[in-house]
Protein backbone atom coordinates (compact mmCIF):
# COMPACT_ATOMS: atom_id res chain seq x y z
CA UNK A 1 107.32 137.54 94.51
CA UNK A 2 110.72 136.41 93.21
CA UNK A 3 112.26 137.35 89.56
CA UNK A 4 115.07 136.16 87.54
CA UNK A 5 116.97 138.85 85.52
CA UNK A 6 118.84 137.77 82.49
CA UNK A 7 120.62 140.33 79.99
CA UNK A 8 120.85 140.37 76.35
CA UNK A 9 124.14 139.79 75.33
CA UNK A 10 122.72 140.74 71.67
CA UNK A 11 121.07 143.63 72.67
CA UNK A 12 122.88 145.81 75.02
CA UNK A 13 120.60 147.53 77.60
CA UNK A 14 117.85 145.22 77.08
CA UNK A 15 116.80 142.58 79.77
CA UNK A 16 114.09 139.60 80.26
CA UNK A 17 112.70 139.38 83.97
CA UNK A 18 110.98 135.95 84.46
CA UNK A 19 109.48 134.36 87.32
CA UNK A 20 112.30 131.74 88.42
CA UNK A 21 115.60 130.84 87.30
CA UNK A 22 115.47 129.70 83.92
CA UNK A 23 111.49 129.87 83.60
CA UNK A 24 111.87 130.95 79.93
CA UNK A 25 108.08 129.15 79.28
CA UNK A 26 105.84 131.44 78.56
CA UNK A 27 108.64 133.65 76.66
CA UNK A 28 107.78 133.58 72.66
CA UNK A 29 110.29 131.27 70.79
CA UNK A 30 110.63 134.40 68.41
CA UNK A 31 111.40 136.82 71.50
CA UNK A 32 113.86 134.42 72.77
CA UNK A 33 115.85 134.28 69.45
CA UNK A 34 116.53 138.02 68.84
CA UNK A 35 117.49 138.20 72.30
CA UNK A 36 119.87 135.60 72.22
CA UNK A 37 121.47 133.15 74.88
CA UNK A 38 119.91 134.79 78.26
CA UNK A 39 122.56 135.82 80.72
CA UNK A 40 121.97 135.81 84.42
CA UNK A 41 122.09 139.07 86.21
CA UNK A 42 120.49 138.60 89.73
CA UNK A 43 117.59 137.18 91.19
CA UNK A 44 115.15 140.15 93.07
CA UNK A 45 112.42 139.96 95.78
CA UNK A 46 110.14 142.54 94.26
CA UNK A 47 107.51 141.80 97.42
CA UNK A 48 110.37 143.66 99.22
CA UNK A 49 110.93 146.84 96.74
CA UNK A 50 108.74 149.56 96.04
CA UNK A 51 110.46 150.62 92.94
CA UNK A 52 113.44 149.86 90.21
CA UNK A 53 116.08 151.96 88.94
CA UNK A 54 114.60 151.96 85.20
CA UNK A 55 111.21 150.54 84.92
CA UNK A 56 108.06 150.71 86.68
CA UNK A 57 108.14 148.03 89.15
CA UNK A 58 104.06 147.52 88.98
CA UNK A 59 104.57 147.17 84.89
CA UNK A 60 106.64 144.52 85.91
CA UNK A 61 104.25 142.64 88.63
CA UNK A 62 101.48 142.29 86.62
CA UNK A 63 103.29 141.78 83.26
CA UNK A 64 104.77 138.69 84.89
CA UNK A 65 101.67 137.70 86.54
CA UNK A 66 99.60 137.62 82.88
CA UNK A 67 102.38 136.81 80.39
CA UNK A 68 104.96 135.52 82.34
CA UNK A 69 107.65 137.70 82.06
CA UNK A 70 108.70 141.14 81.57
CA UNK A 71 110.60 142.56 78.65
CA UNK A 72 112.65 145.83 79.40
CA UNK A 73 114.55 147.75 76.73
CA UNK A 74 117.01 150.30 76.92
CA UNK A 75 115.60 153.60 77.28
CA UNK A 76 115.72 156.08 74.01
CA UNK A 77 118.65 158.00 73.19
CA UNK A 78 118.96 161.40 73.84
CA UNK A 79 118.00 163.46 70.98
CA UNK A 80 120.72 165.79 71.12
CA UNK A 81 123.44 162.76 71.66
CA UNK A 82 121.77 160.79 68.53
CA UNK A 83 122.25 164.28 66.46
CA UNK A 84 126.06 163.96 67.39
CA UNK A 85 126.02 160.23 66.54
CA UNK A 86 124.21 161.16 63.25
CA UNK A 87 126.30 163.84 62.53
CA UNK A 88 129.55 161.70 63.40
CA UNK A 89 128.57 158.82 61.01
CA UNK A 90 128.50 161.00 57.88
CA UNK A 91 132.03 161.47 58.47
């Protein structure tokens, strides 16, 4: 099973596996315009990998198998880093 991989370029960290290059079909209209204009990353055989460096790579079968694509944000800050950053905007 091939995937397309596009990034955000309005959401950093954030990226939008679909089943082909440009198969943006079954993507919501409003899903497509908070992530903006899609920007190709790479194109992955995920029949030939048992696992991803971020997500669960089964999430990602079967989410593009019943919806059509895959959605994957960037993972949570660290709560001691976003104490900094909280800290550091107050200044």
């Amino acid at each position: 099973m091939y995937c397309a991989i596009y990034r955000s370029k309005k959401k950093e960290g954030t990226y939008l596996y679909v089943p082909g290059r440009d198969k943006f079909d079954d993507v919501p209209e409003a899903l497509m315009n908070s992530f903006g204009q899609p920007e190709f990353a790479m194109m992955i055989d995920l029949g030939k990998r048992e696992k991803l460096a971020v997500v669960d790579i089964e999430k990602v079968k079967q989410s593009l198998q019943n919806e059509g694509f895959f959605l994957q944000l960037p993972p949570p800050p660290d709560a001691a880093l976003q104490a900094i950053r909280n800290k550091n905007e107050k200044l």
